[in-house]
Protein backbone atom coordinates (compact mmCIF):
# COMPACT_ATOMS: atom_id res chain seq x y z
CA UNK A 1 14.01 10.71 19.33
CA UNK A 2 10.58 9.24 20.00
CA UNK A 3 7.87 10.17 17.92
CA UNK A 4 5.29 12.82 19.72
CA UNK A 5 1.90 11.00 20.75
CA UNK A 6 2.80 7.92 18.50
CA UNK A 7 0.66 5.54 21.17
CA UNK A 8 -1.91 3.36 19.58
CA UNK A 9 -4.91 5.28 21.09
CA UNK A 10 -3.78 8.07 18.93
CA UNK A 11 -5.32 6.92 15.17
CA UNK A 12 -8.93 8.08 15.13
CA UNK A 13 -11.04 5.83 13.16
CA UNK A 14 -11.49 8.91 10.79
CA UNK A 15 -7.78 9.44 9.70
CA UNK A 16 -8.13 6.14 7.96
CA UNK A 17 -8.48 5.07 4.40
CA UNK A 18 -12.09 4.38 3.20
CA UNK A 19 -13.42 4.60 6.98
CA UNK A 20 -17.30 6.04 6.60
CA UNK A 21 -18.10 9.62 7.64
CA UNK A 22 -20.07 8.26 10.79
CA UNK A 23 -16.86 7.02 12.46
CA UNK A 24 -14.61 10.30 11.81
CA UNK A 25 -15.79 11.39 15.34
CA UNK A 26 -16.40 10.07 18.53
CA UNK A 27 -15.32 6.51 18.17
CA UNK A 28 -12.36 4.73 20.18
CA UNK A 29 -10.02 1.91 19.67
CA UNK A 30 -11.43 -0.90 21.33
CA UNK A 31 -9.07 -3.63 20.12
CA UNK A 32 -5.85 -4.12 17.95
CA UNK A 33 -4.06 -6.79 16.50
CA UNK A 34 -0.46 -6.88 15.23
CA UNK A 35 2.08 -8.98 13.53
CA UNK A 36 5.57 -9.45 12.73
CA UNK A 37 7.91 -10.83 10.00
CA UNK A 38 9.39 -14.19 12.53
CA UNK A 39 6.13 -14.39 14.87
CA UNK A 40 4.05 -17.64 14.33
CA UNK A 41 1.28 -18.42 12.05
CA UNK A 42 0.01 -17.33 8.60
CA UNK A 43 -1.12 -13.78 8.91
CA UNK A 44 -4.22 -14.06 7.15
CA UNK A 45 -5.72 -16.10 9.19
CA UNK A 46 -4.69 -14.71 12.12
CA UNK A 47 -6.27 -11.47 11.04
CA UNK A 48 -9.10 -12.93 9.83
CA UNK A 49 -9.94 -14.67 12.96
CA UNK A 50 -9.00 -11.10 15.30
CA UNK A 51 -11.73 -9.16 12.92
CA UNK A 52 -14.09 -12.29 12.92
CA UNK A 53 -14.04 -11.83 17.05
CA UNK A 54 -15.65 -8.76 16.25
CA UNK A 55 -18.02 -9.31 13.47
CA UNK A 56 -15.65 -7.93 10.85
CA UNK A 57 -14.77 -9.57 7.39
CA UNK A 58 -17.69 -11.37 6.19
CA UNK A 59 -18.55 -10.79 3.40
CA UNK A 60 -22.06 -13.00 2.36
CA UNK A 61 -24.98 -11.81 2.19
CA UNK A 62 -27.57 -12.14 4.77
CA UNK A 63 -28.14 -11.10 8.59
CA UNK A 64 -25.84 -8.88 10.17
CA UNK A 65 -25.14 -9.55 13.45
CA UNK A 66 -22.26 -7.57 13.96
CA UNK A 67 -21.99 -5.71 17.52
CA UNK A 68 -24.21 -2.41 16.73
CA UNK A 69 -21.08 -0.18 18.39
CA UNK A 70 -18.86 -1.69 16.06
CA UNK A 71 -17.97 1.22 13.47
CA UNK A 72 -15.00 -0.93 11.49
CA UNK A 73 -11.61 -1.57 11.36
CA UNK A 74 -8.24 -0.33 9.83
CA UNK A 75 -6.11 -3.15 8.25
CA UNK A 76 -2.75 -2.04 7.27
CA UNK A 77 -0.05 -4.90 5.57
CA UNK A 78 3.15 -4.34 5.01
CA UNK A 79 5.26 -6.05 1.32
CA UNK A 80 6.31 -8.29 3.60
CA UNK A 81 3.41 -9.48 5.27
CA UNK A 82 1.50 -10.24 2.21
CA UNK A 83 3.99 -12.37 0.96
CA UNK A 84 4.01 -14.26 4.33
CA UNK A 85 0.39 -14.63 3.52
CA UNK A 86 1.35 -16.61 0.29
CA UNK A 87 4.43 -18.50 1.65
CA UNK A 88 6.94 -16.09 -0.20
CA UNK A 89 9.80 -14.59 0.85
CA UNK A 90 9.43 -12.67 3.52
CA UNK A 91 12.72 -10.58 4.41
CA UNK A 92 13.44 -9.10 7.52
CA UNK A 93 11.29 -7.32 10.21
CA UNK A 94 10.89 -3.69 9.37
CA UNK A 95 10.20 -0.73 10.85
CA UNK A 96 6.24 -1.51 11.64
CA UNK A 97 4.67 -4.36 12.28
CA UNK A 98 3.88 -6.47 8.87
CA UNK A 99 -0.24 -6.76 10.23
CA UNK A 100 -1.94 -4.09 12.25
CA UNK A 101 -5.29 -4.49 12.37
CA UNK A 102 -7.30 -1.77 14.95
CA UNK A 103 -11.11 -2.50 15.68
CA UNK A 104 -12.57 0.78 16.34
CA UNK A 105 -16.04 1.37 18.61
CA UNK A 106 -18.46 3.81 18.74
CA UNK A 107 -18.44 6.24 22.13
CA UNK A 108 -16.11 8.83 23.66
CA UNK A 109 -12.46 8.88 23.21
CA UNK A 110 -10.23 8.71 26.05
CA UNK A 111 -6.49 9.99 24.67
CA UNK A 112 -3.98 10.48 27.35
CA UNK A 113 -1.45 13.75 27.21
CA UNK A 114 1.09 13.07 24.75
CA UNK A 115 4.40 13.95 25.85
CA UNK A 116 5.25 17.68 25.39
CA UNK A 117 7.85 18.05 22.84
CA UNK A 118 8.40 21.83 21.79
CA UNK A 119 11.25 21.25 19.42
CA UNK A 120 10.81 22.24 15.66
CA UNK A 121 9.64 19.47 13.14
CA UNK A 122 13.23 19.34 11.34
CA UNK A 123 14.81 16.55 8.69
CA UNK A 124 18.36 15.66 8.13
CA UNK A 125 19.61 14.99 4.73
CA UNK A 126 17.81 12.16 3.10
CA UNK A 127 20.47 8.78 2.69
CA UNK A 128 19.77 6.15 -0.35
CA UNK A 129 19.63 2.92 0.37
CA UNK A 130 21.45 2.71 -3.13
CA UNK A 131 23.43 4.82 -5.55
CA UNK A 132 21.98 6.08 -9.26
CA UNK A 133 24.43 3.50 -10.43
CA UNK A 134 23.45 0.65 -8.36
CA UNK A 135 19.53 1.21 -9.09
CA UNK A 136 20.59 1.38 -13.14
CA UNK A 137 21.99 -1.93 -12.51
CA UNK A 138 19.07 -3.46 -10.74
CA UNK A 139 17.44 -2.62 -13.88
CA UNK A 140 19.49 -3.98 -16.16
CA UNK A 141 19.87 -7.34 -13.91
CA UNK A 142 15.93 -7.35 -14.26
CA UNK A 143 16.41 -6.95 -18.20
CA UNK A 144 18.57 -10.35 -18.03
CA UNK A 145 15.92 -12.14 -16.36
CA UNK A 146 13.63 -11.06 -18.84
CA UNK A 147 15.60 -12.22 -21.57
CA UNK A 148 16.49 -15.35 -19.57
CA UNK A 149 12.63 -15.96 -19.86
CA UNK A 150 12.87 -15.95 -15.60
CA UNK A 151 10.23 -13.36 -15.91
CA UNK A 152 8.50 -11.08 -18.00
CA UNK A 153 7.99 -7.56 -15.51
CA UNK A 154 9.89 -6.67 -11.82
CA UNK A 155 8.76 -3.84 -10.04
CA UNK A 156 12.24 -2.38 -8.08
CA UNK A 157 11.73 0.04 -5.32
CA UNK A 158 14.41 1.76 -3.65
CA UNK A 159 14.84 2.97 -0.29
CA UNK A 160 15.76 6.59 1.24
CA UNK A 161 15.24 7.84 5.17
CA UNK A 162 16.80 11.11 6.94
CA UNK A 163 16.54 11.47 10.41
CA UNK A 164 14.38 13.80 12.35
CA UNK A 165 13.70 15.70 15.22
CA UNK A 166 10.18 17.06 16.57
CA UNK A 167 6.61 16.53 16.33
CA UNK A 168 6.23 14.73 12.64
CA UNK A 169 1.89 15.11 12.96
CA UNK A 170 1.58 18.30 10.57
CA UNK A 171 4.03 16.63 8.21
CA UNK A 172 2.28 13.37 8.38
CA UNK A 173 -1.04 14.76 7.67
CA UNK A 174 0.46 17.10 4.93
CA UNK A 175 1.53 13.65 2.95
CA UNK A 176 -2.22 12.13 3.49
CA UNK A 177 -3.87 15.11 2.10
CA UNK A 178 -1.66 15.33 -1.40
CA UNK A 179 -4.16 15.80 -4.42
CA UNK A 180 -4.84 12.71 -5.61
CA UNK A 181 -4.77 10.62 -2.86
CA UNK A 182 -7.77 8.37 -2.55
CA UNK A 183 -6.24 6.04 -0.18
CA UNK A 184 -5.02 9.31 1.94
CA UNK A 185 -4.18 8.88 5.75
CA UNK A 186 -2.45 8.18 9.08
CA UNK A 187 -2.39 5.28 11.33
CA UNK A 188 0.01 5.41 14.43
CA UNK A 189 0.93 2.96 16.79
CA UNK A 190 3.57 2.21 19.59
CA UNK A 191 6.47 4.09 18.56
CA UNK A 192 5.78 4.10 14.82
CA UNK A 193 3.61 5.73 12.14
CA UNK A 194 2.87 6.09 8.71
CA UNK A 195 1.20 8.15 6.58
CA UNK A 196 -0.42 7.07 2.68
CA UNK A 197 -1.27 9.29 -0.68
CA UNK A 198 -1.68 6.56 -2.32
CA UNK A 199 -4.32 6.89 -5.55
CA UNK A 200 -4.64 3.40 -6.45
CA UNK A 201 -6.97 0.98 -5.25
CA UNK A 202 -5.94 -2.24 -4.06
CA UNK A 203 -8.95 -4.20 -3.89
CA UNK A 204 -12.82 -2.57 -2.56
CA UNK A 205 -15.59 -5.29 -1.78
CA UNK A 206 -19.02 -4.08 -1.93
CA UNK A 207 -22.17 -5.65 -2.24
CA UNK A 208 -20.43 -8.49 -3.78
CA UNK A 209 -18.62 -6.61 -6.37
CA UNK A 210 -14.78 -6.69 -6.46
CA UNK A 211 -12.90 -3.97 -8.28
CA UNK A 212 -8.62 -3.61 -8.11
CA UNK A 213 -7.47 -0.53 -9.86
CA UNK A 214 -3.83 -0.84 -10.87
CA UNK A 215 -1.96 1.65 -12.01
CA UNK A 216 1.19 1.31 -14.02
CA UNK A 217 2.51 4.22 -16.43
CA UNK A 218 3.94 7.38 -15.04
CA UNK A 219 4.70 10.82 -17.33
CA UNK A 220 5.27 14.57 -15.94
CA UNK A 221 1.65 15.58 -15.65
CA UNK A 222 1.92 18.01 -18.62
CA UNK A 223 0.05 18.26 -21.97
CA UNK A 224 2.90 16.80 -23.67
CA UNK A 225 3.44 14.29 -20.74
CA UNK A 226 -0.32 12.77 -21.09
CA UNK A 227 0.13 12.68 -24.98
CA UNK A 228 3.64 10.94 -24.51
CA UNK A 229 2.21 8.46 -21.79
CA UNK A 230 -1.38 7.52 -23.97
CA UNK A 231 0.93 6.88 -26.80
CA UNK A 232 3.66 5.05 -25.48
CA UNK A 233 3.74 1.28 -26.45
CA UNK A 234 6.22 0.60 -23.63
CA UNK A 235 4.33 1.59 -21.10
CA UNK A 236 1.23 0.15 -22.60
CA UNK A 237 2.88 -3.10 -22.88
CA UNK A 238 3.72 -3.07 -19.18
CA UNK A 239 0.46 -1.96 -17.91
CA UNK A 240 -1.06 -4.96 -19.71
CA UNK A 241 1.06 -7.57 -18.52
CA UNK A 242 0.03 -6.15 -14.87
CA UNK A 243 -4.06 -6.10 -15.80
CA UNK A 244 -3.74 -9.79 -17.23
CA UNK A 245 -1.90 -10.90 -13.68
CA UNK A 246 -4.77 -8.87 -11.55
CA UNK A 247 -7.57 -10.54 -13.70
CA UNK A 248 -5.97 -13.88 -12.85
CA UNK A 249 -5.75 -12.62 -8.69
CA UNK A 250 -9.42 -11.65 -8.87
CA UNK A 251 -10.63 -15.22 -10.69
CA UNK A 252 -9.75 -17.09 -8.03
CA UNK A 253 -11.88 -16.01 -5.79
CA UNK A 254 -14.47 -15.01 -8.24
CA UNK A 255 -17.64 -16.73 -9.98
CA UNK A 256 -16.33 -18.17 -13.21
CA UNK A 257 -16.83 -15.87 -16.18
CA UNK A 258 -17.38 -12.91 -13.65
CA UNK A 259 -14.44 -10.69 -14.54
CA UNK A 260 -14.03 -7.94 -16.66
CA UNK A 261 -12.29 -4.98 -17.40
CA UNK A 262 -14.72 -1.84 -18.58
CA UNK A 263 -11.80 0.98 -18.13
CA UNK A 264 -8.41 0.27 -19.39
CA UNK A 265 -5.43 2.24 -19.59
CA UNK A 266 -7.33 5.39 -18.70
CA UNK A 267 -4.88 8.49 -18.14
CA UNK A 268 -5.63 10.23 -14.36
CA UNK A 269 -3.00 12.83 -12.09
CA UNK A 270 -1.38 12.03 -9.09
CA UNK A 271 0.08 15.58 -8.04
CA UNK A 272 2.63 16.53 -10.83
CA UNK A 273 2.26 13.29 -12.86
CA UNK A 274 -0.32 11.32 -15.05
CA UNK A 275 -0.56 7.59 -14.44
CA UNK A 276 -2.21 5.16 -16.01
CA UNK A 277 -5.13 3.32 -14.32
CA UNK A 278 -7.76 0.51 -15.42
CA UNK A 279 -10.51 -1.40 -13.24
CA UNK A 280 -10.97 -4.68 -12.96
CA UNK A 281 -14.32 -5.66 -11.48
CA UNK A 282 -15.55 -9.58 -10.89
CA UNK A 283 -18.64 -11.19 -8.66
CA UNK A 284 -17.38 -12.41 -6.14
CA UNK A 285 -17.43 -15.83 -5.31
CA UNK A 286 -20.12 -17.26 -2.08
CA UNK A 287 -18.03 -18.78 0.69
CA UNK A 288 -14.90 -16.87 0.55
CA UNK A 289 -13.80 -14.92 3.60
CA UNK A 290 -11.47 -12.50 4.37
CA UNK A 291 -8.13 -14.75 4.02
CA UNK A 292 -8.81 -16.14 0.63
CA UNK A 293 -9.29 -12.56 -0.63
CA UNK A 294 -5.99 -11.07 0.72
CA UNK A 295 -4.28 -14.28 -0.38
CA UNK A 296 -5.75 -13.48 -3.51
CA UNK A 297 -4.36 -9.90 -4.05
CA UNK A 298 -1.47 -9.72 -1.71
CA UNK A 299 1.08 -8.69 -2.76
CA UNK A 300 0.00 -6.36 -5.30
CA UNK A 301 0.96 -7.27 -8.89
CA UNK A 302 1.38 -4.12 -9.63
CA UNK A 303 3.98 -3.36 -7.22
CA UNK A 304 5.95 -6.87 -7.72
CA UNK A 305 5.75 -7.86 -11.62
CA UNK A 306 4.63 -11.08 -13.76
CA UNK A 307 4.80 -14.03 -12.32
CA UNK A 308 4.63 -12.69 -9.14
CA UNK A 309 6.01 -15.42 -6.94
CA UNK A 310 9.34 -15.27 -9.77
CA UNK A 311 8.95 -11.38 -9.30
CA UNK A 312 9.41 -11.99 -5.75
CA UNK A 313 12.27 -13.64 -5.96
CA UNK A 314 14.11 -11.06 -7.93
CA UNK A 315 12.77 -8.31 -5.73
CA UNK A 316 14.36 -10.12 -2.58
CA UNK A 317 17.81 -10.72 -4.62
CA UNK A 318 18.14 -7.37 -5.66
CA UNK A 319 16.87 -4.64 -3.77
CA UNK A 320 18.95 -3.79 -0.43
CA UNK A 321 16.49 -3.12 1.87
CA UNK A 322 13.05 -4.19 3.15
CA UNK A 323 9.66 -2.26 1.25
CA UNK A 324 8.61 -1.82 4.96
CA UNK A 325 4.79 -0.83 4.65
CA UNK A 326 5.05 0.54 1.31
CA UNK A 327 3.84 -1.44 -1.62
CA UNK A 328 1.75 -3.60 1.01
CA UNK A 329 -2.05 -2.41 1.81
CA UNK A 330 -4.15 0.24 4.26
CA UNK A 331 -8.02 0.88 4.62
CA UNK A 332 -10.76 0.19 6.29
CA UNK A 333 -13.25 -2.78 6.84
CA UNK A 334 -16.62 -2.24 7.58
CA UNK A 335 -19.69 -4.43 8.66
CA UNK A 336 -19.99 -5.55 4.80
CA UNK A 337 -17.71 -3.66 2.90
CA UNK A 338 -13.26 -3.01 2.33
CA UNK A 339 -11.48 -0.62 1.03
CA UNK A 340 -8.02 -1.04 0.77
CA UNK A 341 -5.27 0.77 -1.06
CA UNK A 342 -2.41 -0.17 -2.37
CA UNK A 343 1.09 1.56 -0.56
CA UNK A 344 2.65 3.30 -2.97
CA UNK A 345 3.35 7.19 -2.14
CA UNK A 346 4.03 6.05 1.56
CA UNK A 347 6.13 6.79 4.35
CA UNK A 348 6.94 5.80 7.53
CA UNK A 349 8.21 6.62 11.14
CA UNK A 350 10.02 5.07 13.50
CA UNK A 351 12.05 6.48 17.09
CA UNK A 352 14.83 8.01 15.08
CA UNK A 353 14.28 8.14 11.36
CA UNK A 354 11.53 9.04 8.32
CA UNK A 355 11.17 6.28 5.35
CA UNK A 356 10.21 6.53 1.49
CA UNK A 357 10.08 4.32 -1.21
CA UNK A 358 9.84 4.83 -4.77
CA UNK A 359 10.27 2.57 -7.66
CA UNK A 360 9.04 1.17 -11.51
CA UNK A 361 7.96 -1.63 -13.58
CA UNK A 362 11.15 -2.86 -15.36
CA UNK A 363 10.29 -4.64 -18.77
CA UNK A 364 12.64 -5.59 -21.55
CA UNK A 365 12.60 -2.12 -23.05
CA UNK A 366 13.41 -0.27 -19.62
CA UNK A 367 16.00 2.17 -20.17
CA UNK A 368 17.95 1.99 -16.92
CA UNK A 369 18.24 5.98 -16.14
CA UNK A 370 14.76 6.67 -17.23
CA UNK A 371 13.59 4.23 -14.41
CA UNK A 372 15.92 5.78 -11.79
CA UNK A 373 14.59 9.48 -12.85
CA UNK A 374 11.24 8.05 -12.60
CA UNK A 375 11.26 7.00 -9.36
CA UNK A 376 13.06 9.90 -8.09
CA UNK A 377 9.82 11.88 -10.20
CA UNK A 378 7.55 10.04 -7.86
CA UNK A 379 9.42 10.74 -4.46
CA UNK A 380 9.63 14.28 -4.85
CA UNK A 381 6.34 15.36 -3.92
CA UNK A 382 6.45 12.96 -0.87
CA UNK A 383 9.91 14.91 0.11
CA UNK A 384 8.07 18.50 -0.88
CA UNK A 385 5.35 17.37 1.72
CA UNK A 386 7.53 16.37 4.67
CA UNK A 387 9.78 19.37 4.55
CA UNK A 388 9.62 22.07 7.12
């Protein structure tokens, strides 16, 4: 069944990620760009030049002479798009485009009707893309490239959907505004949505100051959960390994000797569980434009592993299905600012069926069932939120 009102007029500038106050209301999609997995050309670029069209995405400073109607735009990029964007394996098409990219205007919006649908928002079971058993063995395999020396951290994410009938807007919006969600929202297009909770930052550009907030350690958010988590060396370990990859993403696009890393393994909630989060701020460097920076960041490391392009690999060989837009990016770009956060806690929607991901950071010491009940720990409240 066809999503109601999923049309691309139908994502105000305001349900988007880091958009500005002053373009919650009464602005209109005046443009939109998007991409698939198989279409021609590098995707950075190709979104780099659509928002340049419209004086969006750069980032020097000086004169502005963007369009003064111009409010900003919403980027969204899927796992699979930003590895396009550094010639990595790509995988299949999924279930949204890879690049969306929606240039929004200041003035009246025009929506058309969407199609009556009175049916009741309802899910069918949800179906794994993978058993307990088979995730516990995706971990181990990742513990034999480690050992191997193939790699030193893998990120797996698994795969559920259930099918649906009725309106899926109230349990859409219901996901964007979980506590904890700084990167919460909704962007629809033809046929498809998705909707983001996620808390960690990605990459934000302003006033020449980069910052990427990754976030790798996950406890039950209790007192004894945040003591457990601050003391455990394991996860420690692997939230280092992903700080010392980010430092490297942000130095190449950075003036030399710019980085640094003031907050480090600080303990914050994401609805019933602590995480552990540290920024990473550097200068950034004159002359670089949109493209280098995504190029830069994309794919998150803290969704793929150490070295990434070798955590790529394993991701492709051993998970069974696509990341879709989860684990890619959404947010917003303004006349001389981004915002984008990273897709983890995200779902999406296509004609027939709703999509979740969930996953880890596998190191050496992973205990195979502890990852699976972790990741099962993080798509619960996504589930809680979609349900009836």
């Amino acid at each position: 069944m066809k999503p109601l009102g999923l049309a691309p007029v139908h994502s105000p500038a305001g349900a988007v990620p880091g958009a500005p106050t002053t373009c919650a209301n009464h602005v209109r999609e005046l443009a939109r760009f998007e991409w698939w997995i198989g279409d021609p050309g590098n995707p950075a670029s190709l979104v780099e030049d659509f928002l340049a069209r419209h004086g969006l995405g750069r980032f020097d400073p000086g004169p502005n002479h963007i369009n003064g109607h111009i409010c900003g735009a919403a980027l969204l990029i899927s796992a699979a798009g930003g590895a396009a964007m550094i010639g990595a394996f790509e995988g299949a098409r999924g279930v949204t485009p890879d690049i969306v990219a929606v240039v929004y205007e200041r003035g009246p919006q025009h929506l058309p009707e969407p199609e009556a649908d009175h049916t009741r928002w309802m899910l069918g079971p949800w179906q794994a893309s993978w058993t307990r058993r088979e995730h516990a063995d995706a971990v181990l395999e990742v513990r034999a490239a480690i050992a191997r020396g193939d790699v030193y951290q893998v990120t797996i994410v698994g795969h559920a959907s259930a099918t649906y009938t009725g309106d899926p807007s109230a349990a859409l919006a219901r996901v964007a505004a979980m506590p904890g969600a700084r990167y919460g929202g909704v962007l629809h297009g033809q046929g498809w949505a998705i909707a983001c909770a996620s808390p960690e930052t990605l990459l934000e550009l302003r006033h020449g100051r980069l910052i990427t907030r990754p976030i790798k350690g996950t406890a039950p958010a209790t007192v004894q959960g945040a003591a457990d988590l601050r003391s455990s060396l394991k996860e420690r370990a692997e939230h280092i390994m992903i700080v010392d990859l980010e430092r490297n993403d942000l130095a190449r696009v950075a003036v030399t000797g710019s980085v640094r890393w003031p907050r480090l393994f600080a303990v914050r909630r994401w609805s019933n569980l602590w995480q552990a989060e540290s920024d990473i701020e550097a200068k950034l460097r004159p002359g670089v434009g949109l493209a280098e920076l995504l190029r830069a960041v994309c794919p998150g490391g803290s969704v793929t592993g150490a070295p990434k392009l070798a955590a790529l690999a394993q991701i492709a060989r051993l998970e069974p299905v696509g990341r879709g837009p989860s684990m890619g990016a959404f947010g917003w770009i303004g006349p001389d600012f981004l915002d984008l956060g990273l897709t983890i806690r995200t779902v999406a929607i296509d004609g027939e069926r709703v999509h979740l991901w969930a996953g880890g950071g596998i190191t050496i010491d992973s205990d195979p069932l502890s990852e699976v009940a972790e990741a099962e720990a993080k798509a619960a409240p996504i589930r809680a939120a979609l349900r009836p």
